[in-house]
C-alpha atoms as a PDB file:
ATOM      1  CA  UNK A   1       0.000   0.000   0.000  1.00  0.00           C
ATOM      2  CA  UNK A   2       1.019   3.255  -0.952  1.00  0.00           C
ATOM      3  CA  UNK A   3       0.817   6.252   1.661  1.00  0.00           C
ATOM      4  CA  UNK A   4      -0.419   9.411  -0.118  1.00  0.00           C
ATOM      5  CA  UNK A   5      -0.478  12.994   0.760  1.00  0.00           C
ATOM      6  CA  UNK A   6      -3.647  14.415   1.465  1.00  0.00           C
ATOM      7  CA  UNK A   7      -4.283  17.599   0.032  1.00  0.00           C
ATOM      8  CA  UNK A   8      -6.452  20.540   1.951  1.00  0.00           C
ATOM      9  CA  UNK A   9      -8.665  22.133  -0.974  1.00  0.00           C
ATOM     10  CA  UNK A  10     -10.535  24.088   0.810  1.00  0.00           C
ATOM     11  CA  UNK A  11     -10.757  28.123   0.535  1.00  0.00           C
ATOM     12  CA  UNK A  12      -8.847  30.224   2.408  1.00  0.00           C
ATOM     13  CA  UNK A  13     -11.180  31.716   5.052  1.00  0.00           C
ATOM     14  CA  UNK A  14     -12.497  35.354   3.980  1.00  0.00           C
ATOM     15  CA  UNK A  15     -10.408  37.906   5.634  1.00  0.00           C
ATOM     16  CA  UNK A  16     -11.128  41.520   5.290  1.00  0.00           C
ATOM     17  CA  UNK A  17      -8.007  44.237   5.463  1.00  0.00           C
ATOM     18  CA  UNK A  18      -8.989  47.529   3.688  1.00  0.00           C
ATOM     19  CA  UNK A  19     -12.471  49.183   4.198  1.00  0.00           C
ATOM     20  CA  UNK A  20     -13.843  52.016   2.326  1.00  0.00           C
ATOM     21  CA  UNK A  21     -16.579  54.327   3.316  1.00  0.00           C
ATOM     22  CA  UNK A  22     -18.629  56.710   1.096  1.00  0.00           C
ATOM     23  CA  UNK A  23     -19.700  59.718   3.081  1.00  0.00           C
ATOM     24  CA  UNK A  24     -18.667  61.121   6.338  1.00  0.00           C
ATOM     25  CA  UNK A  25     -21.440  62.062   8.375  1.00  0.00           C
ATOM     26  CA  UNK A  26     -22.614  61.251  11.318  1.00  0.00           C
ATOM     27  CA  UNK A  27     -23.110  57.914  10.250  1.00  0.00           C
ATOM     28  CA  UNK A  28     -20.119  57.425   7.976  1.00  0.00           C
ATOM     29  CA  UNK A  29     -17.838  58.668  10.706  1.00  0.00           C
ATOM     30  CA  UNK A  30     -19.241  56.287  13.057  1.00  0.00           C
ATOM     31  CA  UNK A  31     -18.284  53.588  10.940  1.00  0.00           C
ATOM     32  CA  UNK A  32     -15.019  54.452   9.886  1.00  0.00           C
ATOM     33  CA  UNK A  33     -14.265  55.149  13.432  1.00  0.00           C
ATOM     34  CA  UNK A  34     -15.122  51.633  14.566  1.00  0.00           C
ATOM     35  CA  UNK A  35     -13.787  49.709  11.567  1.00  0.00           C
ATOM     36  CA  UNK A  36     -10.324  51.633  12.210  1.00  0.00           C
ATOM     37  CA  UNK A  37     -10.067  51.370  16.163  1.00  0.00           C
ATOM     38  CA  UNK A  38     -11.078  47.282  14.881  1.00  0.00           C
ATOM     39  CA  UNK A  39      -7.147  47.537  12.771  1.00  0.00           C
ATOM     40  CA  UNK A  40      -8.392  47.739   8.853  1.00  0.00           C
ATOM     41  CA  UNK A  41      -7.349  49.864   6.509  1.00  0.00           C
ATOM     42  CA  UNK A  42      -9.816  52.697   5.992  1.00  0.00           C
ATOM     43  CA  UNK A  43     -10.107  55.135   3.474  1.00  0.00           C
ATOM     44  CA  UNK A  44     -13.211  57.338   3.575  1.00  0.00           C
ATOM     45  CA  UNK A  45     -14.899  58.991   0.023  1.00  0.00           C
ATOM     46  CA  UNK A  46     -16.301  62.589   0.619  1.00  0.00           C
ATOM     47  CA  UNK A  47     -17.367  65.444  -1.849  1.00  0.00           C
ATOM     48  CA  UNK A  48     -14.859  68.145  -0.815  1.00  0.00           C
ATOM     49  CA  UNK A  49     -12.319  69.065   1.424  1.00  0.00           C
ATOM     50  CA  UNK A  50     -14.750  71.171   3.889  1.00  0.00           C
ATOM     51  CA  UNK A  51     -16.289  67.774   4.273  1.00  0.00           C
ATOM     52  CA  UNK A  52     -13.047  65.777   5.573  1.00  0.00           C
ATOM     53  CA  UNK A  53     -11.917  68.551   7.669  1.00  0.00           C
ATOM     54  CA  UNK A  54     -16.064  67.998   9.126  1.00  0.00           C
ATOM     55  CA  UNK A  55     -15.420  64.750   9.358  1.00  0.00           C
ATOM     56  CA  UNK A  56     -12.043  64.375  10.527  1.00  0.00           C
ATOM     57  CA  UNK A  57     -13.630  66.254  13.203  1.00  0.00           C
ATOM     58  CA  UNK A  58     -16.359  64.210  13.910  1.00  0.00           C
ATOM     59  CA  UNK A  59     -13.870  60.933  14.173  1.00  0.00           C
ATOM     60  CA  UNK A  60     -11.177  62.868  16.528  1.00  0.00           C
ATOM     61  CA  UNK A  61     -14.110  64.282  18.344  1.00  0.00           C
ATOM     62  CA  UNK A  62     -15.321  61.061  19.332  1.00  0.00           C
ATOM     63  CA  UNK A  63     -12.563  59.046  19.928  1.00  0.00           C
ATOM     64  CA  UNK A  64     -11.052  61.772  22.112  1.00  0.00           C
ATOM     65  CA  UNK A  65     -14.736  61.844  24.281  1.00  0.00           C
ATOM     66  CA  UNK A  66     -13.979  57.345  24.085  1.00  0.00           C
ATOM     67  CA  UNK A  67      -9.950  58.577  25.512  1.00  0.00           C
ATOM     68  CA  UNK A  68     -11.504  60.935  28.487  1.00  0.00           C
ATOM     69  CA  UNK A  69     -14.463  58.048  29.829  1.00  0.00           C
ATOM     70  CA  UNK A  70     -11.287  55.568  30.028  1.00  0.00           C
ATOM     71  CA  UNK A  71     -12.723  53.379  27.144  1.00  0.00           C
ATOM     72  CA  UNK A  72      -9.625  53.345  24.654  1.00  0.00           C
ATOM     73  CA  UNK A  73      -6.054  54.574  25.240  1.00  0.00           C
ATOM     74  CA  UNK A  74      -4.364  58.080  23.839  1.00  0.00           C
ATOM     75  CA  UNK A  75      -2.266  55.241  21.998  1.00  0.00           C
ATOM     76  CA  UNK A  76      -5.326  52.996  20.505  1.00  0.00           C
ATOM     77  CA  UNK A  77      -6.742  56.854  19.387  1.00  0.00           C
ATOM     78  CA  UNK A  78      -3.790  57.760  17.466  1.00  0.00           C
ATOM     79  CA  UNK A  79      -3.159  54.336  16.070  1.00  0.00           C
ATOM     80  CA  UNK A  80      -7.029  54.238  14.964  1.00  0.00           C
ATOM     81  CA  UNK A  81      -6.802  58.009  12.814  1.00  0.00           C
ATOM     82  CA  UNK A  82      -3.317  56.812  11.204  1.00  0.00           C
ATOM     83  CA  UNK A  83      -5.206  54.131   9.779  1.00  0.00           C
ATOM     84  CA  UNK A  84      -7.981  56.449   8.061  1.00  0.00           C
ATOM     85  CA  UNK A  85      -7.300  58.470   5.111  1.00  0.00           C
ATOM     86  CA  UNK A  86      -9.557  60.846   3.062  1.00  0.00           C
ATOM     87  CA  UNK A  87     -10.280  61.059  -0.277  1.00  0.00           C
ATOM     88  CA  UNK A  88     -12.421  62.931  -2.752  1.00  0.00           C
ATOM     89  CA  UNK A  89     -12.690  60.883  -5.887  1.00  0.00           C
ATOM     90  CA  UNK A  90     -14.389  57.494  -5.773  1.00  0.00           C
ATOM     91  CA  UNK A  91     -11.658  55.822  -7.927  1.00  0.00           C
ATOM     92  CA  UNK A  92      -9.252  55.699  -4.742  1.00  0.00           C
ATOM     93  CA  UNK A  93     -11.597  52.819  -3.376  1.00  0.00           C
ATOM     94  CA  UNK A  94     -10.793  50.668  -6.288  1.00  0.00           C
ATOM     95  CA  UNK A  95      -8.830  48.653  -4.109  1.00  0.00           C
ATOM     96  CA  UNK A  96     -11.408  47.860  -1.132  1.00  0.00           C
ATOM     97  CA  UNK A  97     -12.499  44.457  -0.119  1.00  0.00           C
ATOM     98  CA  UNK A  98     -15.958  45.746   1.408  1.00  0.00           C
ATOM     99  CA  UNK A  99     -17.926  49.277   0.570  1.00  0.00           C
ATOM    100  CA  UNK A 100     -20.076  50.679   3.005  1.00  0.00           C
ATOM    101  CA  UNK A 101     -22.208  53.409   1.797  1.00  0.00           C
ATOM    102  CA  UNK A 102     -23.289  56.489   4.403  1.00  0.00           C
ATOM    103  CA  UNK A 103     -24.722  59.243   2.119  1.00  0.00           C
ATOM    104  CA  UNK A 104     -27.501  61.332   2.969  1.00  0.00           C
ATOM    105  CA  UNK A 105     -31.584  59.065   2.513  1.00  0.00           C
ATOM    106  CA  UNK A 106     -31.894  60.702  -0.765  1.00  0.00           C
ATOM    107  CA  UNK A 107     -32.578  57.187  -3.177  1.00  0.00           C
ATOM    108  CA  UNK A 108     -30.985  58.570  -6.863  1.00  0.00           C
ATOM    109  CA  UNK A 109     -28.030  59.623  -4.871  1.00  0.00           C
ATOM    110  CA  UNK A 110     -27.609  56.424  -3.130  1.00  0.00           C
ATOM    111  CA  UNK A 111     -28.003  54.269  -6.774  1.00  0.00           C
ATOM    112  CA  UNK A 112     -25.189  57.113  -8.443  1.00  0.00           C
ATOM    113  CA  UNK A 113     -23.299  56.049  -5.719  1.00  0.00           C
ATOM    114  CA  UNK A 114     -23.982  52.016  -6.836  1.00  0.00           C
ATOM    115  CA  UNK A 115     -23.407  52.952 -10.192  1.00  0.00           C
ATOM    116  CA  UNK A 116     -20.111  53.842  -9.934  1.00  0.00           C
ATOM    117  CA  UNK A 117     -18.836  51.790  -7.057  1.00  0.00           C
ATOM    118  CA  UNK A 118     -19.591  48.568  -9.287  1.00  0.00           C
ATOM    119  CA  UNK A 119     -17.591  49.900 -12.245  1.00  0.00           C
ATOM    120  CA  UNK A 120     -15.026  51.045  -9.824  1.00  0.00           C
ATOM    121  CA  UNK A 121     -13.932  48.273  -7.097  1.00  0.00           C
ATOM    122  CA  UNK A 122     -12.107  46.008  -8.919  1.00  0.00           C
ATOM    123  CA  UNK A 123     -12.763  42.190  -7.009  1.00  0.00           C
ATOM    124  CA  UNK A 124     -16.119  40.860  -8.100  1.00  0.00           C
ATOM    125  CA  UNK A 125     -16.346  39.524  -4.663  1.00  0.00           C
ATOM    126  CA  UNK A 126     -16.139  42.872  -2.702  1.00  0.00           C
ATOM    127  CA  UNK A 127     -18.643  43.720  -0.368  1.00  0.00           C
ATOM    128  CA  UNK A 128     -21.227  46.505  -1.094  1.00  0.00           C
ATOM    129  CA  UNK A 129     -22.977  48.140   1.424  1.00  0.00           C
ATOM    130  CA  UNK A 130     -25.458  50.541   2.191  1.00  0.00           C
ATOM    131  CA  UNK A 131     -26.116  51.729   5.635  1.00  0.00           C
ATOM    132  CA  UNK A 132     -29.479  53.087   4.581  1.00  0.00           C
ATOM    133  CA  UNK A 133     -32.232  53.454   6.893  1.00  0.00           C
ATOM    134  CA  UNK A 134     -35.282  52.954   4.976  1.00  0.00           C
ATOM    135  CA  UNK A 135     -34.878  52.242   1.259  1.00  0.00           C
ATOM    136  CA  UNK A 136     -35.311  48.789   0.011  1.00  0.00           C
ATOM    137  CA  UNK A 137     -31.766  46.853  -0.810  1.00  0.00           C
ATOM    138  CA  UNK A 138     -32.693  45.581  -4.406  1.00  0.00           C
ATOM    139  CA  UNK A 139     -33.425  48.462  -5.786  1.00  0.00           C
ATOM    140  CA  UNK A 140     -29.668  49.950  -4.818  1.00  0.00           C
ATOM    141  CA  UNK A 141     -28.945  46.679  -6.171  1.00  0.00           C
ATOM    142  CA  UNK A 142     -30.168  46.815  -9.501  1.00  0.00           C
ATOM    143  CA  UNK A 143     -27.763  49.870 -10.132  1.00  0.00           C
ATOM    144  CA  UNK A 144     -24.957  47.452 -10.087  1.00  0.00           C
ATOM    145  CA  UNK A 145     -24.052  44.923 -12.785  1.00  0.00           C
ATOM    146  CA  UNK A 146     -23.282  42.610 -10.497  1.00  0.00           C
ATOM    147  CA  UNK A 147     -26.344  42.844  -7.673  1.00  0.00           C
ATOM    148  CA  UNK A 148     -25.107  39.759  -5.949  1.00  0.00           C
ATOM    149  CA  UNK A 149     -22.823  41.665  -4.036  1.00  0.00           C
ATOM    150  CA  UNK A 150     -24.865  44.253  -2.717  1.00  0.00           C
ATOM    151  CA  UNK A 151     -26.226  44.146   0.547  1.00  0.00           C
ATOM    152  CA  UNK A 152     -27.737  46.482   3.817  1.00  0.00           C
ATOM    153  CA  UNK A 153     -25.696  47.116   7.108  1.00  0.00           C
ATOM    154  CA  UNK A 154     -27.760  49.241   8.797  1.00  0.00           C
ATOM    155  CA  UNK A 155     -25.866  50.579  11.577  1.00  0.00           C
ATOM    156  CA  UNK A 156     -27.320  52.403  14.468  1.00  0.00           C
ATOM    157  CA  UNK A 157     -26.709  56.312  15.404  1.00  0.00           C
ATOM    158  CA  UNK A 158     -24.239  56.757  17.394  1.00  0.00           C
ATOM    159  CA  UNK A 159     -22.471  54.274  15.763  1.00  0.00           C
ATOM    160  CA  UNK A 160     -19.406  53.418  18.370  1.00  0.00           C
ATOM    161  CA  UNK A 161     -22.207  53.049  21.078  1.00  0.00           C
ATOM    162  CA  UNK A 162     -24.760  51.207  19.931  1.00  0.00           C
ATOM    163  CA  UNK A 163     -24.397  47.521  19.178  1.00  0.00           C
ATOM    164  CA  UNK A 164     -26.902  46.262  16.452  1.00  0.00           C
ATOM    165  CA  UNK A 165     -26.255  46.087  13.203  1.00  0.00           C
ATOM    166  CA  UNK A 166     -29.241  45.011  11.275  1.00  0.00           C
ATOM    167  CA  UNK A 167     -27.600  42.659   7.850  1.00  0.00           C
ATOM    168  CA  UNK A 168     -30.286  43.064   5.043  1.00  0.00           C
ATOM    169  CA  UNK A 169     -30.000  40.495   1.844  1.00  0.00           C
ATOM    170  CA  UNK A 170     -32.222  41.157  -1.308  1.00  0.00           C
ATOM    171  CA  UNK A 171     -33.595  38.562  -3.599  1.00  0.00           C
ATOM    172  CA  UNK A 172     -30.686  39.550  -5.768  1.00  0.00           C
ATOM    173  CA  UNK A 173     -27.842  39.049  -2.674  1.00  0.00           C
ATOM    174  CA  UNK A 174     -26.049  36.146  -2.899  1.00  0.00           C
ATOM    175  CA  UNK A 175     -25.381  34.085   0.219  1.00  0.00           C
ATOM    176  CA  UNK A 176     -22.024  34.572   0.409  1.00  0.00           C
ATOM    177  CA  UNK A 177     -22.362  38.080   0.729  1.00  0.00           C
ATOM    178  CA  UNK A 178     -24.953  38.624   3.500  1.00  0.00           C
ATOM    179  CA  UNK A 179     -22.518  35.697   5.148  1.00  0.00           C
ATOM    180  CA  UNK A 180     -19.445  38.120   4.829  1.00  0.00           C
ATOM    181  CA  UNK A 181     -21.512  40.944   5.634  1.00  0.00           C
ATOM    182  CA  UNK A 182     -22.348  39.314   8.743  1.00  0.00           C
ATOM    183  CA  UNK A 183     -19.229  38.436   9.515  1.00  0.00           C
ATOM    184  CA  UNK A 184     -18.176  41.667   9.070  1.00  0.00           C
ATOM    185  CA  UNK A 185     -20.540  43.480  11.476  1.00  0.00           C
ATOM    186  CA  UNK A 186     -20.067  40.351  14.079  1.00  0.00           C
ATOM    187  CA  UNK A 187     -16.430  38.983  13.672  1.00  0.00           C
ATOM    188  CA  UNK A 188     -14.470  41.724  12.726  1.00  0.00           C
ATOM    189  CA  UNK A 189     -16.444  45.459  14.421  1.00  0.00           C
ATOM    190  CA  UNK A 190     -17.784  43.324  17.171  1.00  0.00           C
ATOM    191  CA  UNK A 191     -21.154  44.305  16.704  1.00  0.00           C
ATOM    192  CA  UNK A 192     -24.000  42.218  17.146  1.00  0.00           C
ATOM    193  CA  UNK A 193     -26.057  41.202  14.311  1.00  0.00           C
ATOM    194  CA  UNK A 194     -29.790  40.334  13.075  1.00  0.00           C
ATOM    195  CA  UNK A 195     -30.871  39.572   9.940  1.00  0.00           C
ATOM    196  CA  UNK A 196     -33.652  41.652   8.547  1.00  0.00           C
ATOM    197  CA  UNK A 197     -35.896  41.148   5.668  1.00  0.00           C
ATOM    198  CA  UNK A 198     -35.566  43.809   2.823  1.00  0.00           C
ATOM    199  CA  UNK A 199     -38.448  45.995   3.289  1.00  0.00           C
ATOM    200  CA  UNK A 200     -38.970  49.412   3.896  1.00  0.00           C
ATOM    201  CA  UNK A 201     -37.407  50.712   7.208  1.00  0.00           C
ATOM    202  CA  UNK A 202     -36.478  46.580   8.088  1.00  0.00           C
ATOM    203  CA  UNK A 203     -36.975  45.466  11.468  1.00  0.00           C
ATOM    204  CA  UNK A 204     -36.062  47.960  14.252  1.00  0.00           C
ATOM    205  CA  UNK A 205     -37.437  51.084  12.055  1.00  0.00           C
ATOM    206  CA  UNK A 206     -40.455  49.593  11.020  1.00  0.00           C
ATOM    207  CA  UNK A 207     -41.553  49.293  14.507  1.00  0.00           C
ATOM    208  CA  UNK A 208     -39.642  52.024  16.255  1.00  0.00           C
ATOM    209  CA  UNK A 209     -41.199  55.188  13.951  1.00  0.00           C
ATOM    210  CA  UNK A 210     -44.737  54.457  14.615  1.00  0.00           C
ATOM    211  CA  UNK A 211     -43.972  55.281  18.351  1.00  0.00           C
ATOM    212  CA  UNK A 212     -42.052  58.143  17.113  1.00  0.00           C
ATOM    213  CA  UNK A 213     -44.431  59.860  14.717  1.00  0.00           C
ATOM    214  CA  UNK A 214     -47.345  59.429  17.423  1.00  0.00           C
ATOM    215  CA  UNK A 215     -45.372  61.325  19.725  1.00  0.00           C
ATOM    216  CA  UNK A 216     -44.930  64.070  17.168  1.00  0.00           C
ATOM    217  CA  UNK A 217     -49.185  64.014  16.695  1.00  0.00           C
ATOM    218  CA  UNK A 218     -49.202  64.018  20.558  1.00  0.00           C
ATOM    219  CA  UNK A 219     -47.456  67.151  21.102  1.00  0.00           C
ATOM    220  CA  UNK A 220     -48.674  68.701  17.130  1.00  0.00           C
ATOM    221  CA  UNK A 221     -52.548  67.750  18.976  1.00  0.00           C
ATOM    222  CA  UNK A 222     -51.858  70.052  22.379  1.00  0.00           C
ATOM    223  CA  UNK A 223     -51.749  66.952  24.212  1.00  0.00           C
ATOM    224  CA  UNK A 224     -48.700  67.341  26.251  1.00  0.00           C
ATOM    225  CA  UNK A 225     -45.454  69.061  25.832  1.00  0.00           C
ATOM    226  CA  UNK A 226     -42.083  67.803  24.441  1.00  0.00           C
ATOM    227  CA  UNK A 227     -40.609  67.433  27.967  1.00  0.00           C
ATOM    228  CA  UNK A 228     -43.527  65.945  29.564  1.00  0.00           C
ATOM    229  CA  UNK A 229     -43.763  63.068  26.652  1.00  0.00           C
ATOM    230  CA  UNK A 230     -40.328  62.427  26.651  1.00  0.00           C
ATOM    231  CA  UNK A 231     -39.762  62.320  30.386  1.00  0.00           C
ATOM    232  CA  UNK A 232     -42.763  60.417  30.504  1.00  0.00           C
ATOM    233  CA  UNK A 233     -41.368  57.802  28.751  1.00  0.00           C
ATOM    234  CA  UNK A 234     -38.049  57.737  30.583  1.00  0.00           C
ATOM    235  CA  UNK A 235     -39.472  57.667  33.883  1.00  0.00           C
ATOM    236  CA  UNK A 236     -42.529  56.339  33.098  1.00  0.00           C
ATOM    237  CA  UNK A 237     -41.219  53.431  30.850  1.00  0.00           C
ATOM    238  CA  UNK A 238     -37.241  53.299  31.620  1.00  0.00           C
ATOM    239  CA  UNK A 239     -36.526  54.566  27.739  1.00  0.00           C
ATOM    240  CA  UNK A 240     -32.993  56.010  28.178  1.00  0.00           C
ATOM    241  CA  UNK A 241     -34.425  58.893  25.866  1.00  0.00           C
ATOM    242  CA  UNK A 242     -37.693  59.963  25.076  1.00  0.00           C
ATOM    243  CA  UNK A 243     -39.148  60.260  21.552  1.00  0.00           C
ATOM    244  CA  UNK A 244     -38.548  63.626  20.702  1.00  0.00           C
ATOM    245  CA  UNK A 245     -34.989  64.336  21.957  1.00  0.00           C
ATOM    246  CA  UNK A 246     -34.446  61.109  20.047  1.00  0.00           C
ATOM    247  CA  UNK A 247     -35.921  62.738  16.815  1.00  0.00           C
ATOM    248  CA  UNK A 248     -33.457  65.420  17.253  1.00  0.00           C
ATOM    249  CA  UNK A 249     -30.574  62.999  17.637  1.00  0.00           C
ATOM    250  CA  UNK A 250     -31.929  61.340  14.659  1.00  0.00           C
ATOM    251  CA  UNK A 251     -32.119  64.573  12.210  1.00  0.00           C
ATOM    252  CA  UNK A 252     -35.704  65.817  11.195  1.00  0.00           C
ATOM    253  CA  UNK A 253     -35.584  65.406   7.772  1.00  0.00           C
ATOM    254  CA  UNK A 254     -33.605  62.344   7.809  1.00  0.00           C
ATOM    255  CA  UNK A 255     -37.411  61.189   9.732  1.00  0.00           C
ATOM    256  CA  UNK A 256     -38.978  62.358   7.208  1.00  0.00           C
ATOM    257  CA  UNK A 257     -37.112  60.323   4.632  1.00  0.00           C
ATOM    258  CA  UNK A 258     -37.774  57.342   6.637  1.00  0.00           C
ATOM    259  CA  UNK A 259     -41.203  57.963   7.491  1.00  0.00           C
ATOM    260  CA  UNK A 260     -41.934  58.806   3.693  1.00  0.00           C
ATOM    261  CA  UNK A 261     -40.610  55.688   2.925  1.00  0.00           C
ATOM    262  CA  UNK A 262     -42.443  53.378   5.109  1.00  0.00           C
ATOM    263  CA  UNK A 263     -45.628  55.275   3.888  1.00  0.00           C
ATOM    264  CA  UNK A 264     -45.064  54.566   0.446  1.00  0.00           C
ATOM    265  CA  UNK A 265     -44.135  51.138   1.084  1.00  0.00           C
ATOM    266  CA  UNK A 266     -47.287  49.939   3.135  1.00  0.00           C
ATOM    267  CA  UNK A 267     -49.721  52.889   2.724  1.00  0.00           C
ATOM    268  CA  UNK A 268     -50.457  52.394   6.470  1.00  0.00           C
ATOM    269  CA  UNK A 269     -51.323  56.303   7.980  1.00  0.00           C
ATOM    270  CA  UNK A 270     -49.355  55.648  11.198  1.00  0.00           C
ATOM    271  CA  UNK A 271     -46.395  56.070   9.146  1.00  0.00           C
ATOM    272  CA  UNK A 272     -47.503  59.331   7.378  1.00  0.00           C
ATOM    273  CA  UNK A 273     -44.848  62.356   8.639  1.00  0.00           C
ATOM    274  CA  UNK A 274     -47.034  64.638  10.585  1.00  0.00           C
ATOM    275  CA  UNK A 275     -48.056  68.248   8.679  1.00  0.00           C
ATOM    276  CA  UNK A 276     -45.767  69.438  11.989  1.00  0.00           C
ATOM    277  CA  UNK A 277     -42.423  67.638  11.011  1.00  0.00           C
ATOM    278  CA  UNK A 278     -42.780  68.587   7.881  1.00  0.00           C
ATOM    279  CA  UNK A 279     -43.234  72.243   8.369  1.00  0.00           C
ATOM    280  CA  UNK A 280     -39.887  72.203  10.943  1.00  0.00           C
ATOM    281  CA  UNK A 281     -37.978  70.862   7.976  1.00  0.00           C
ATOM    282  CA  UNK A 282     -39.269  73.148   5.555  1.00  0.00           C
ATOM    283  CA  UNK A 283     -38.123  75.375   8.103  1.00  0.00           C
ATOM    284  CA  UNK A 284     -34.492  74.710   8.555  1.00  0.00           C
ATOM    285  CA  UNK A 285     -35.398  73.007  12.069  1.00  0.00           C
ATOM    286  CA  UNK A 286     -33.649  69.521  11.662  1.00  0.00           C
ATOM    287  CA  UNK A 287     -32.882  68.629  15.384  1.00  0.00           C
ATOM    288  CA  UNK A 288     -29.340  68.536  17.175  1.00  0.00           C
ATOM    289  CA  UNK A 289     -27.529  69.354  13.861  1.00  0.00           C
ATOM    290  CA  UNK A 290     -28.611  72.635  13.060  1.00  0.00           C
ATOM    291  CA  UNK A 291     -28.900  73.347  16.738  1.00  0.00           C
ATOM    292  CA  UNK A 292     -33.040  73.395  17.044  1.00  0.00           C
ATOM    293  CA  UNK A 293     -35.385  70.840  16.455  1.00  0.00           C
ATOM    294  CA  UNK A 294     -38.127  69.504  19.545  1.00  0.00           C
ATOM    295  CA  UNK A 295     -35.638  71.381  21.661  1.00  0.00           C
ATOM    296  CA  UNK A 296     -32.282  73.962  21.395  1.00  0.00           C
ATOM    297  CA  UNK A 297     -29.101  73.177  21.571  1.00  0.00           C
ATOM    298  CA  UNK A 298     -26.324  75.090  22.261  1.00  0.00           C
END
C-alpha cells in the first residue's frame, strides 16, 4: 500500500483588510471610526475638502470623548486616525475588499453612488454596502451589474455606542455576501447582528417610527409638551431617551425620509410624517444638527 499525501482544498477563510466608506457624516464617521479602532485599513470617500476637515472632526471628536471616559487609550486613538485616510474621488476605493455606503436618505443619490462603485472596485467579490435606513436593498442593487454583491448594514446612530447592526439580503444578494456581511458586522467590528428582511425601514425602524411619529401628533394635537412626553417615557417606561430628543438625535428630515418611505411602502397612515415635522424641515429646524429641532441646543 502506498501512503499518499492528502491535500487541503478548501478556501482560504475570507479575511477583510482595507475598508472604504462613502460619506462622512454622522453615520459614515461612526463607521469608519469603529472599523479603524477594529485595525483595517480605511479610506473614507467625501465630496470636498470642507467635508473631511467635518469629518475628521467628527472621528477625533469622538474618539477623544472614548480617551476621556477611560474606554480606549491616547495610543489605541492615534493608532485608529493613522489608519484612516480621506479622499475625494471614488476611484481611490478601487482597491477595497468591502464598501459601506453612508450618504444622505436621498434614493438617486444612493443608486449614483452604486453605479459607480460597481464599475469602480475592482474584485467581483467585494462587499457593497449601504447603511441606509429605509430604502429597500434591491433596488440599490439593480444599479450594479453585479447585484449579488450588494447588501444592507444598517448601523445604528451613534455608531461606536450602539451595538446592532441590522444585515439586510435582497432577492438579488447572494449568500455569500450577507454571510461576509455578517461576519463583518459580528467577527471583525464586534457588533451584534440580526438579519432583517428587505423591506422598507427593516426590522427595528419599522416598529420604532410608529412610536415616534405618534409622539410628534401628541405634542402637534396640544396633548402634552415635548418634555412631559419624553420624560414620561423615561421615567414612566425606563426609555434612556424619550421620543422627541431622540428625533433630534436622529435629524428631522432624515425622519422624514424614513417615514416617507415606510408610507409609500405599506400605505399604512401611522407612518404618514405629521403636517408638523414637515413644516420644521421646511423650516431649517432639523434637530441637534442645526442646533433646534423639539428642543435647542447650544
Amino acid at each position: 500500500m502506498t501512503d499518499t499525501l492528502a491535500v487541503d482544498t478548501a478556501a482560504p477563510a475570507w479575511r477583510l483588510r482595507r475598508l472604504g466608506v462613502v460619506g462622512c457624516g454622522q453615520m459614515g464617521a461612526g463607521v469608519a471610526e469603529i472599523a479603524a479602532r477594529a485595525g483595517l485599513d480605511v479610506r473614507v470617500a467625501v465630496s470636498s475638502a470642507s467635508s473631511r476637515e467635518r469629518g475628521l472632526r467628527r472621528i477625533t471628536g469622538s474618539l477623544d470623548r472614548a480617551v476621556a471616559k477611560a474606554k480606549i487609550g491616547a495610543g489605541d486613538r492615534d493608532a485608529a486616525l493613522d489608519r484612516i485616510s480621506f479622499t475625494t474621488t471614488l476611484d481611490d476605493l478601487a482597491d477595497r475588499e468591502a464598501v459601506v455606503e453612508a450618504v444622505p436618505e436621498h434614493e438617486s443619490t444612493k443608486l449614483q453612488v452604486f453605479a459607480l462603485l460597481d464599475k469602480i472596485v475592482a474584485d467581483p467579490e467585494a462587499i457593497l454596502a449601504s447603511n441606509t435606513s429605509s430604502l429597500p436593498i434591491v433596488r440599490l442593487a439593480r444599479a450594479a451589474q453585479n447585484p449579488g454583491r450588494v447588501v444592507g448594514l444598517h448601523f445604528f446612530n451613534p455608531v461606536p455606542v450602539l451595538p446592532l447592526v441590522e444585515v439586510v439580503g435582497s432577492v438579488l444578494t447572494d449568500e455569500r455576501t450577507v454571510n461576509r456581511a455578517e461576519q463583518l458586522a459580528t467577527e471583525v467590528l464586534g457588533k451584534t447582528a440580526i438579519r432583517s428582511p428587505d423591506r422598507a425601514g427593516f426590522l427595528v425602524n419599522a416598529l420604532l417610527f410608529p412610536y415616534l411619529l405618534a409622539a410628534v401628533r401628541m405634542v402637534e394635537a396640544g396633548i402634552a409638551t415635548p418634555d412631559d412626553v419624553d420624560r414620561g417615557m423615561v421615567a414612566g417606561c425606563s426609555h434612556p431617551m424619550g421620543p422627541l430628543r431622540l428625533l433630534d438625535l436622529i435629524g428631522l428630515d432624515t425622519t422624514v425620509s424614513i417615514a416617507d418611505a415606510l408610507y409609500a411602502e405599506f400605505k399604512e397612515p401611522l407612518y404618514a410624517p405629521p403636517p408638523l415635522l414637515l413644516r420644521m424641515v421646511d423650516g431649517g429646524l432639523l434637530g441637534r444638527k442645526t442646533g433646534r429641532g423639539f428642543y435647542e441646543y447650544a
